[in-house]
N, C-alpha and C. Protein backbone atom coordinates (compact mmCIF):
# COMPACT_ATOMS: atom_id res chain seq x y z
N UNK A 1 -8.21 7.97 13.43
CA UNK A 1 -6.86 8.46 13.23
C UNK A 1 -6.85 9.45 12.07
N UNK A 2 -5.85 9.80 12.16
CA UNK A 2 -5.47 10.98 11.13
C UNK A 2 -4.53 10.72 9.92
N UNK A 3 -4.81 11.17 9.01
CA UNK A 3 -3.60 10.75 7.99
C UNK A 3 -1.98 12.13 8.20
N UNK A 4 -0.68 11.48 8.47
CA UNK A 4 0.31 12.39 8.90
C UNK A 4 0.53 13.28 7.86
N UNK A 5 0.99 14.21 8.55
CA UNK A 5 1.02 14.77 7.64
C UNK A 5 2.44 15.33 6.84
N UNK A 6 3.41 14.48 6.49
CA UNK A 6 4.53 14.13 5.14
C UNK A 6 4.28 12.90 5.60
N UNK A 7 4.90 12.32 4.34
CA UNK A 7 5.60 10.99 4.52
C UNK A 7 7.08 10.66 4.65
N UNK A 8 7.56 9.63 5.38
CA UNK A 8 9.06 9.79 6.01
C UNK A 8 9.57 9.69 5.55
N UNK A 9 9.34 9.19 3.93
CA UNK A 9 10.10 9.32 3.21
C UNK A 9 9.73 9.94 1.76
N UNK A 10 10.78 10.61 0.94
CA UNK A 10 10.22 11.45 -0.58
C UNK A 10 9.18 10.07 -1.45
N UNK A 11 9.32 10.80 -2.38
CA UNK A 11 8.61 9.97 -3.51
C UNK A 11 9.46 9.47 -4.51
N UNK A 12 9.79 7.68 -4.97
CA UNK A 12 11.02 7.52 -5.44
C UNK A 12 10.92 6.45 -5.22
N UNK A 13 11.73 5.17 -6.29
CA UNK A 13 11.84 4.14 -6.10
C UNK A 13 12.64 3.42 -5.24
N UNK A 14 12.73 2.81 -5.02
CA UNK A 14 13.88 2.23 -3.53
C UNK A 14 14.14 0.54 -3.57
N UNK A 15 15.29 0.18 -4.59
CA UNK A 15 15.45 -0.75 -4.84
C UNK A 15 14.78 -2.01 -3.68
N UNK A 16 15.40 -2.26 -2.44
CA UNK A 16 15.29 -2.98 -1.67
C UNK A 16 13.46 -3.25 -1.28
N UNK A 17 12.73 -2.09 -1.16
CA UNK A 17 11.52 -1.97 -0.95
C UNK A 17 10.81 -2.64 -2.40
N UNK A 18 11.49 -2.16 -3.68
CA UNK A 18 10.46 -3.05 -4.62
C UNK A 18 10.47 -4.67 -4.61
N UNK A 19 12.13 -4.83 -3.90
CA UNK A 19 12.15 -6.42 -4.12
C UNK A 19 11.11 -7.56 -3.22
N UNK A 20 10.77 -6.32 -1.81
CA UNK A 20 9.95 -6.52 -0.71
C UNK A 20 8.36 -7.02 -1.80
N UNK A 21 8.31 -5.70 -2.40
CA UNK A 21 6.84 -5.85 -2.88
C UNK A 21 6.85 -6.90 -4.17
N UNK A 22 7.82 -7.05 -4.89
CA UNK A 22 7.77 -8.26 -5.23
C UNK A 22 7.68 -9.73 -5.06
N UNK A 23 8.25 -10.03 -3.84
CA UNK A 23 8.35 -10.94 -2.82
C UNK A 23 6.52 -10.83 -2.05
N UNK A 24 5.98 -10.13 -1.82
CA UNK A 24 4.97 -9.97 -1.86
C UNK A 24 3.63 -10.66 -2.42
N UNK A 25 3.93 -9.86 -3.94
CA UNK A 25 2.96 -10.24 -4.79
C UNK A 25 3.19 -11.91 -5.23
N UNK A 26 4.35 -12.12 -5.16
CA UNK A 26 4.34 -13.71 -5.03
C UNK A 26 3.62 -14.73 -4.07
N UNK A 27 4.07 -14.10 -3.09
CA UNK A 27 3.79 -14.86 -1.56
C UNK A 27 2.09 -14.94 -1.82
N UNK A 28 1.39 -13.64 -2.36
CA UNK A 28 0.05 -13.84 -1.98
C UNK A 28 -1.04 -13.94 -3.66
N UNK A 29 0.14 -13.92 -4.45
CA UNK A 29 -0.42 -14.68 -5.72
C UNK A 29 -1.24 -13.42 -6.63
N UNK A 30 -0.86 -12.31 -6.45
CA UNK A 30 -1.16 -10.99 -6.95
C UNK A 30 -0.29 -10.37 -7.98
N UNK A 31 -1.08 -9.53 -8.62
CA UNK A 31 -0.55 -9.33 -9.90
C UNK A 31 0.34 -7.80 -9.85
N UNK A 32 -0.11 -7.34 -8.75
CA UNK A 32 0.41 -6.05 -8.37
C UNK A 32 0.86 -6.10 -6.66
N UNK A 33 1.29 -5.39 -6.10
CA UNK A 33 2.14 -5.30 -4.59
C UNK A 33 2.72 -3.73 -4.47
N UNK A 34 2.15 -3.21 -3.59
CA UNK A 34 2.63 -1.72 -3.23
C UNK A 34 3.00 -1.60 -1.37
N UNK A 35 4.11 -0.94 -1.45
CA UNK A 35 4.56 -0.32 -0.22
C UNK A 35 4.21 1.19 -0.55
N UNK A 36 3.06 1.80 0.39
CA UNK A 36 2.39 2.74 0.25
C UNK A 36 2.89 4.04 1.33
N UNK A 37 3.25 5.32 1.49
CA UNK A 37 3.62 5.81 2.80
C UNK A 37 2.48 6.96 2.17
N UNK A 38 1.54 7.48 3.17
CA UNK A 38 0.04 8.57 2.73
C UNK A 38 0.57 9.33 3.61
N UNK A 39 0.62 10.80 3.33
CA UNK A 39 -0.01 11.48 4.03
C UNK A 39 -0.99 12.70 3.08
N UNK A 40 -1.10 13.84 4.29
CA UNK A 40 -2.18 14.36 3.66
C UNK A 40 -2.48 14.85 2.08
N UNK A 41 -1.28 14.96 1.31
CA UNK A 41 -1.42 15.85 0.34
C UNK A 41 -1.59 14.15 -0.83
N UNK A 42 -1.26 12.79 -0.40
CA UNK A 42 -1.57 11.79 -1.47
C UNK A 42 -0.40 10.58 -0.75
N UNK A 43 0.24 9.51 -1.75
CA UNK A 43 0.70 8.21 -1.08
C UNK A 43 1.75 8.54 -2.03
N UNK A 44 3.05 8.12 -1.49
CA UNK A 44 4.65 8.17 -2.05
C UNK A 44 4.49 6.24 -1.96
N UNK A 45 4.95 5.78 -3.33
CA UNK A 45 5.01 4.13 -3.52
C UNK A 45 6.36 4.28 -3.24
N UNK A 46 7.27 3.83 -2.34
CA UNK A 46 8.78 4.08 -2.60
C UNK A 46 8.75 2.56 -3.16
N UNK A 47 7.88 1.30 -2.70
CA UNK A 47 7.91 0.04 -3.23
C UNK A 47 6.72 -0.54 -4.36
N UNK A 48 7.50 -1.07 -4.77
CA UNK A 48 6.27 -1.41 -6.24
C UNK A 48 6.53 -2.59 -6.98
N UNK A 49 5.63 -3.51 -7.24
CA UNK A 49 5.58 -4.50 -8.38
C UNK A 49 4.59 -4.33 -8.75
N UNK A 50 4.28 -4.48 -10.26
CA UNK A 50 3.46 -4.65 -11.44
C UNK A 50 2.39 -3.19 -11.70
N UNK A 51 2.99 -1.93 -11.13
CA UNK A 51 2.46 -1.14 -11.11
C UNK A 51 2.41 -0.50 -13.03
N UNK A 52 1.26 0.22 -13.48
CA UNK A 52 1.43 0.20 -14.77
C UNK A 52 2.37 1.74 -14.74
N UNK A 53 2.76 2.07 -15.69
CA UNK A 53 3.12 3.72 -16.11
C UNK A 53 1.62 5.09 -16.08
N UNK A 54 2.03 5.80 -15.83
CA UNK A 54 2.82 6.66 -15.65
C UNK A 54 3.45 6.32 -13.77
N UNK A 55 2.53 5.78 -13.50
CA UNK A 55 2.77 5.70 -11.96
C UNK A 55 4.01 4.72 -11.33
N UNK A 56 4.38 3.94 -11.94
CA UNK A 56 5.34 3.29 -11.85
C UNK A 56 7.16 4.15 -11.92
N UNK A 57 6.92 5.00 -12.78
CA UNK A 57 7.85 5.90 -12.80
C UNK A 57 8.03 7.09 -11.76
N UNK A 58 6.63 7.50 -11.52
CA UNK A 58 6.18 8.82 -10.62
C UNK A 58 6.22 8.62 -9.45
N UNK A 59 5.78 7.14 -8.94
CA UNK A 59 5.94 6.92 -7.31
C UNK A 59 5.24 7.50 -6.55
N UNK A 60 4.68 8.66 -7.37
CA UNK A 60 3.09 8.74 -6.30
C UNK A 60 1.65 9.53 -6.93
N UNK A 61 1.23 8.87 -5.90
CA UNK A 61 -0.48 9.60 -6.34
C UNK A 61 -1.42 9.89 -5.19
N UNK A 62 -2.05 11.13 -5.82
CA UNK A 62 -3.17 11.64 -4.86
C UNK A 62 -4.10 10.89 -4.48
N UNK A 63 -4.90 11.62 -2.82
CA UNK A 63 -5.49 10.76 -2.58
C UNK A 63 -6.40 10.06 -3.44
N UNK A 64 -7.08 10.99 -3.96
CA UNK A 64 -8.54 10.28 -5.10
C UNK A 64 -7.63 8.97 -5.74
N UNK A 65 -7.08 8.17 -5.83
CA UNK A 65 -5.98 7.38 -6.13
C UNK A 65 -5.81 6.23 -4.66
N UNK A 66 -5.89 6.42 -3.90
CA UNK A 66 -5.42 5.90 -2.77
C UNK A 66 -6.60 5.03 -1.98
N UNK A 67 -6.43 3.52 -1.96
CA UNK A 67 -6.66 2.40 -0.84
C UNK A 67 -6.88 3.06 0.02
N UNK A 68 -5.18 2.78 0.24
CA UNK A 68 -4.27 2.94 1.54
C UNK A 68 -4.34 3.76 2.68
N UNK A 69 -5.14 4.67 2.08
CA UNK A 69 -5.66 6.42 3.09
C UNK A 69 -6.34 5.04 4.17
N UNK A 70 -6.87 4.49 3.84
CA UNK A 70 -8.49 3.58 4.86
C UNK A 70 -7.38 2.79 5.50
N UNK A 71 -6.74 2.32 5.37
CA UNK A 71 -5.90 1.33 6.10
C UNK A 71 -4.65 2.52 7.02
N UNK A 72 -4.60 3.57 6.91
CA UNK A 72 -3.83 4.53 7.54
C UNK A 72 -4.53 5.17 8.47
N UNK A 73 -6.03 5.28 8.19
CA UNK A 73 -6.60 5.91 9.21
C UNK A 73 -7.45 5.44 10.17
N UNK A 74 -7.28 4.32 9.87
CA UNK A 74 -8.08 3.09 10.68
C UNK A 74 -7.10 2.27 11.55
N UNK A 75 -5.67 2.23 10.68
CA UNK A 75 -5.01 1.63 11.57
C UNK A 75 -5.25 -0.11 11.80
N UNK A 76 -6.12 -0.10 10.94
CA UNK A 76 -6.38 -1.87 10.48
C UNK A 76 -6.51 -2.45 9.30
N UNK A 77 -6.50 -3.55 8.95
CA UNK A 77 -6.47 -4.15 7.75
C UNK A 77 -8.01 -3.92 6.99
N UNK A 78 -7.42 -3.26 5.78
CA UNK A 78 -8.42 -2.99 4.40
C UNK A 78 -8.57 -4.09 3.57
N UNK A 79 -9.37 -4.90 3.36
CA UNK A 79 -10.06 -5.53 2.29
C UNK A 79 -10.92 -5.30 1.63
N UNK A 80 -11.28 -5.16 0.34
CA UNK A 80 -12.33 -5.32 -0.84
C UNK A 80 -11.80 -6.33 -1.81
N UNK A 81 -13.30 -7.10 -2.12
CA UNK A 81 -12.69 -8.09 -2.69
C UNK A 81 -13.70 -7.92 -4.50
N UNK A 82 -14.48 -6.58 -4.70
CA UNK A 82 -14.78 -5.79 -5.63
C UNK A 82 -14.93 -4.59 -5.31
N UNK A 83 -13.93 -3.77 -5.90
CA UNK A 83 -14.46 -2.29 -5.61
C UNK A 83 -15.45 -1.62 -6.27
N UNK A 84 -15.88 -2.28 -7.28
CA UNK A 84 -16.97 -1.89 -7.93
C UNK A 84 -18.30 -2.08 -7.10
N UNK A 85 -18.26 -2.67 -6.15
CA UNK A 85 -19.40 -2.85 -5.04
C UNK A 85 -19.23 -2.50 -3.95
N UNK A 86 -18.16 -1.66 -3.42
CA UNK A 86 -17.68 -1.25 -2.12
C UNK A 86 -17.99 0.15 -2.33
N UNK A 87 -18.63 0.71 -1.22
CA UNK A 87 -19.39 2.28 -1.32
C UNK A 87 -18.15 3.25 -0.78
N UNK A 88 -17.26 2.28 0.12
CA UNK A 88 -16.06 3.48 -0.01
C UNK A 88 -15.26 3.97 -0.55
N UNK A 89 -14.86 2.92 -2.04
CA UNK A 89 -13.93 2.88 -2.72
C UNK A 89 -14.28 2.91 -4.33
N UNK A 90 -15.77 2.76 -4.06
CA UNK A 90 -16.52 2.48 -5.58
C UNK A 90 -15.64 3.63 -6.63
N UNK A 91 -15.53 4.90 -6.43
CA UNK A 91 -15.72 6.25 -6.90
C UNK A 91 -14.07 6.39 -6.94
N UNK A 92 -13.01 5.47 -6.11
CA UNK A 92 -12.05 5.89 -6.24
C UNK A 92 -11.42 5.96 -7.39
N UNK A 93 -10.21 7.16 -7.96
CA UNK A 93 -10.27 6.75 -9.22
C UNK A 93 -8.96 5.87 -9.17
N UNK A 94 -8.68 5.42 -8.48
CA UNK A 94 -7.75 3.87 -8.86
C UNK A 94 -7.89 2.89 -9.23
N UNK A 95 -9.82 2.87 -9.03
CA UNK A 95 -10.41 2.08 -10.00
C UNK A 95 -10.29 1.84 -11.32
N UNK A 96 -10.50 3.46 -11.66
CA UNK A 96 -10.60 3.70 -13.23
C UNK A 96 -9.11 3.41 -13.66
N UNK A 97 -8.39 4.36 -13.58
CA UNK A 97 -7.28 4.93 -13.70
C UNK A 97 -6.01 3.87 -13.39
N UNK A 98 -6.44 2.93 -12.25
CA UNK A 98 -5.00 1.74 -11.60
C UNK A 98 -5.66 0.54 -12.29
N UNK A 99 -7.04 0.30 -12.63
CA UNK A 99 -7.69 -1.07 -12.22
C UNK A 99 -7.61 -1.51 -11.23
N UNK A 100 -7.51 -1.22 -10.02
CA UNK A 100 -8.00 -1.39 -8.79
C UNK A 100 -9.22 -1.78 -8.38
N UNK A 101 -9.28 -3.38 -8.50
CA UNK A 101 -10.90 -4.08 -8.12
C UNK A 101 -10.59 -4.74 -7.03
N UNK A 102 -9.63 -5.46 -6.38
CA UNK A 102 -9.53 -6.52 -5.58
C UNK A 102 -8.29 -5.72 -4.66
N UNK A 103 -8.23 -5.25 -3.55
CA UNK A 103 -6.95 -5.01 -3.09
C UNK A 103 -7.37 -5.86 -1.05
N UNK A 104 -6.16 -5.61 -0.58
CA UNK A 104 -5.82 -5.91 0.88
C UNK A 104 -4.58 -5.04 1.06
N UNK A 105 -4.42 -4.52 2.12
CA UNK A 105 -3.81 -3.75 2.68
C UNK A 105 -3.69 -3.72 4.34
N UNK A 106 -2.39 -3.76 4.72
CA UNK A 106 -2.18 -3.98 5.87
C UNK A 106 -1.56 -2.86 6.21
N UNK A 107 -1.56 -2.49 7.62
CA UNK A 107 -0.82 -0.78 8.26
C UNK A 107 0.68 -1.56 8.29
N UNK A 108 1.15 -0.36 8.09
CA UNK A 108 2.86 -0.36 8.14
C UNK A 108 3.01 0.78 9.13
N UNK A 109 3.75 0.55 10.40
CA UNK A 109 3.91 1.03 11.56
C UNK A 109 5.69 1.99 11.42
N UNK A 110 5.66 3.02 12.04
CA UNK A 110 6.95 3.44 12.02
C UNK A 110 7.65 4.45 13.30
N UNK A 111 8.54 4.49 13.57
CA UNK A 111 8.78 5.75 14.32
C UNK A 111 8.67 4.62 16.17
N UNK A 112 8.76 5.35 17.26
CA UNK A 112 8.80 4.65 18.42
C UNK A 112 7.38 4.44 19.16
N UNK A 113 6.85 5.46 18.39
CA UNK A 113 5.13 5.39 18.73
C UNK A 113 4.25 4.59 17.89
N UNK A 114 4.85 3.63 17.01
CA UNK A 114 4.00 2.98 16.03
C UNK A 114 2.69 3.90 15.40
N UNK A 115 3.32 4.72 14.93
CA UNK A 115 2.32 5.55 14.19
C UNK A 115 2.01 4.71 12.92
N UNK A 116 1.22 4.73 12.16
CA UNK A 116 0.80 4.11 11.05
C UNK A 116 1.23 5.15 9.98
N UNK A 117 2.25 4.91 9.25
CA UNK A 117 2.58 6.01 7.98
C UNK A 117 2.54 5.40 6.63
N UNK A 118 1.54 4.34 6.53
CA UNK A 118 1.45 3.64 5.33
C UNK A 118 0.77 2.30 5.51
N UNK A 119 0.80 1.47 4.23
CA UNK A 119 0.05 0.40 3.88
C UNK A 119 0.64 -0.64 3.04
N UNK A 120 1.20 -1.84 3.41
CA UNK A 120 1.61 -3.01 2.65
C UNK A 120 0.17 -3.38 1.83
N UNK A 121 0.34 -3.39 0.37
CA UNK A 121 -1.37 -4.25 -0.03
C UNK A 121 -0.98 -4.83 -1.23
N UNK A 122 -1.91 -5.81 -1.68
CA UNK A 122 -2.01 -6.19 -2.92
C UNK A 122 -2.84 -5.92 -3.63
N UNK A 123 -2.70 -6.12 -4.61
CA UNK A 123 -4.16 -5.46 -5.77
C UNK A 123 -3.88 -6.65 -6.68
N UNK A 124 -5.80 -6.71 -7.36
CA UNK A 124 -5.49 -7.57 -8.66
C UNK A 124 -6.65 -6.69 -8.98
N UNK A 125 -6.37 -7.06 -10.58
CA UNK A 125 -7.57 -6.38 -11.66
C UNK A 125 -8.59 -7.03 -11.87
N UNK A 126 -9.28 -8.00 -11.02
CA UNK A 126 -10.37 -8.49 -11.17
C UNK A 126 -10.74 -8.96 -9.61
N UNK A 127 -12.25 -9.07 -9.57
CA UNK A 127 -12.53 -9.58 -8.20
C UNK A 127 -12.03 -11.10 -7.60
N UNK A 128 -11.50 -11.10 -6.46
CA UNK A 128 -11.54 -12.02 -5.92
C UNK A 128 -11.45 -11.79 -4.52
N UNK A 129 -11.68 -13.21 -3.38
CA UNK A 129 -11.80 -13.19 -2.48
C UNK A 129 -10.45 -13.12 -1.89
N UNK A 130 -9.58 -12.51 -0.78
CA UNK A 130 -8.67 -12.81 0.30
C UNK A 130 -8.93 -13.67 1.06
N UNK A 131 -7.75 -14.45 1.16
CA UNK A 131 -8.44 -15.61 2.35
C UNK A 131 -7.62 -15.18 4.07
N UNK A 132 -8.18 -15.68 4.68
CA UNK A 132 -7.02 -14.94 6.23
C UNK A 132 -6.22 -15.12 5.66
N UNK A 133 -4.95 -16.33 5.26
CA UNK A 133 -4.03 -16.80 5.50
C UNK A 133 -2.94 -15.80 4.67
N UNK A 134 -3.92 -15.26 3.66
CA UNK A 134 -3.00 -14.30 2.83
C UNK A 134 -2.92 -12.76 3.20
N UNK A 135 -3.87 -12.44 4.15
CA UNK A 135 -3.93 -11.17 4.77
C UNK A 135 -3.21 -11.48 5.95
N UNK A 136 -2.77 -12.38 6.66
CA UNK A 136 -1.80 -12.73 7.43
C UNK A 136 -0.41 -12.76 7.42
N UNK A 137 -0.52 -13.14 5.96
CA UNK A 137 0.87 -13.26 4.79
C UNK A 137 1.49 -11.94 4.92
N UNK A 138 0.52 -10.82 4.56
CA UNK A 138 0.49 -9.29 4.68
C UNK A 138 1.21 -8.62 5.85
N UNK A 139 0.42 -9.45 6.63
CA UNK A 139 0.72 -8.92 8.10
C UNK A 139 2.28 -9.32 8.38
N UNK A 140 2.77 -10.61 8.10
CA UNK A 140 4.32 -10.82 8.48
C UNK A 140 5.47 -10.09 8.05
N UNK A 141 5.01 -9.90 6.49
CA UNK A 141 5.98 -9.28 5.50
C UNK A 141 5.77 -7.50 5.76
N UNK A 142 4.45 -7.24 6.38
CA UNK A 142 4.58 -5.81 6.65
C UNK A 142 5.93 -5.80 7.78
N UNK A 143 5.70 -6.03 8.76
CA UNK A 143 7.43 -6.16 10.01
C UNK A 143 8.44 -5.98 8.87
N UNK A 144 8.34 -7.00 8.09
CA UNK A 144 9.92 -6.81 7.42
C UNK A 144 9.89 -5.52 6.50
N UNK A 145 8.79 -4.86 6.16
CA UNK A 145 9.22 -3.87 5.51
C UNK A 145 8.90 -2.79 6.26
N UNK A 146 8.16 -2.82 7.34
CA UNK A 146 8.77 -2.00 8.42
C UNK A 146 10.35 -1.57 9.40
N UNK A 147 10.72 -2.92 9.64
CA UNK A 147 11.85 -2.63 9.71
C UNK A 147 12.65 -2.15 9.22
N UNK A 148 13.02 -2.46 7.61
CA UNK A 148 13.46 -1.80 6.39
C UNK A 148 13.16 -0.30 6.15
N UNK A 149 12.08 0.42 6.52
CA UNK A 149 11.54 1.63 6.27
C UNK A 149 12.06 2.27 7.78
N UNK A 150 12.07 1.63 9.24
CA UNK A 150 12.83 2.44 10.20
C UNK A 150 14.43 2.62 10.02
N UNK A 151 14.84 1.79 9.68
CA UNK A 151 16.05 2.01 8.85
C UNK A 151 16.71 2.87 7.99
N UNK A 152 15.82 3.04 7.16
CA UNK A 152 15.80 3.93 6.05
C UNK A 152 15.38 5.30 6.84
N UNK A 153 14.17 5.38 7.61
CA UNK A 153 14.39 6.64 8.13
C UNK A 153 15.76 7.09 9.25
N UNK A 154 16.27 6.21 9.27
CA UNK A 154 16.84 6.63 10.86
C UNK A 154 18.22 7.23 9.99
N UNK A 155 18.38 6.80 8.27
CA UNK A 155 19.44 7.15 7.71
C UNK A 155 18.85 8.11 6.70
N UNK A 156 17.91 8.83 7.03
CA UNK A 156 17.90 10.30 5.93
C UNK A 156 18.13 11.21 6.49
C-alpha cells in the first residue's frame, strides 16, 4: 500500500480524540497513546496522551519521526517490542528524539473504502513485550476512534 496522500484531517488537537488516546493508554498500561493520521509529507496526532513538547503542542511530525507510516502501509498491526533492535525502526528518529522503544500500532480505517489513513498505537520508553490481548485491546478501541474520525470527516 501506499501512504495517502493528505490526511483527512489538519494538524491540531481534538479534544474528544485525546480523551480516546487516553482511555487507551490506560486500557493497555502505556505511558504514551497516539491517534496518528500519515500521509506523504509526515503524521498529524489530532489524538494524544503523554506525548512530550514540542510535539505535544505541534501535533505533527515528519516521517523520519513516524511508527505509524509501517502500520499505514501494510495495513496491519505494527509491533516492536525494542526499537533499538528492530532494523526497520532502529534509525528512526522517534527513537532519539520521542523515546520511542516499545510501540504497537493498529490501522485506523476511514472513508467507504476502508482505506487505512492512520494508526491507533502505544508507546513506552523502555522495552517490553505486547501481549495479544493488548494488541486486541488496540484493535477494539481503533472502531471507536474510527468512527469518531468518520464523523469528524463527514463534518469538515
Amino acid at each position: 500500500m501506499e501512504l495517502p496522500p493528505r490526511t483527512p484531517l489538519p494538524a491540531g488537537a481534538v479534544p474528544s480524540l485525546d480523551e480516546l488516546a487516553l482511555r487507551t493508554a490506560q486500557r493497555v498500561g502505556s505511558p504514551v497513546a497516539l491517534i496518528s493520521l500519515v500521509d506523504t509529507e509526515g503524521q498529524a496526532l489530532p489524538g494524544a496522551f503523554g506525548l512530550a513538547e514540542p510535539w505535544a503542542s505541534e501535533r505533527w511530525t515528519p516521517l523520519t519521526h513516524s511508527f505509524c507510516q509501517h502500520v499505514v502501509t501494510s495495513g496491519e498491526p505494527f509491533v516492536v517490542s525494542n526499537a533499538n533492535d528492530d532494523p526497520l525502526v532502529a534509525k528512526n528518529l522517534a527513537v532519539m528524539e520521542l523515546g520511542v522503544i516499545a510501540y504497537a500500532g493498529v490501522p485506523l480505517r476511514a472513508g467507504d473504502d476502508g482505506q487505512v489513513v492512520g494508526a491507533l498505537c502505544a508507546i513506552d520508553h523502555k522495552p517490553r513485550l505486547w501481549s495479544d490481548e493488548q494488541v486486541e485491546e488496540l484493535r477494539t478501541l481503533s472502531a471507536e476512534v474510527a468512527d469518531q474520525l468518520a464523523f469528524m470527516i463527514k463534518e469538515s
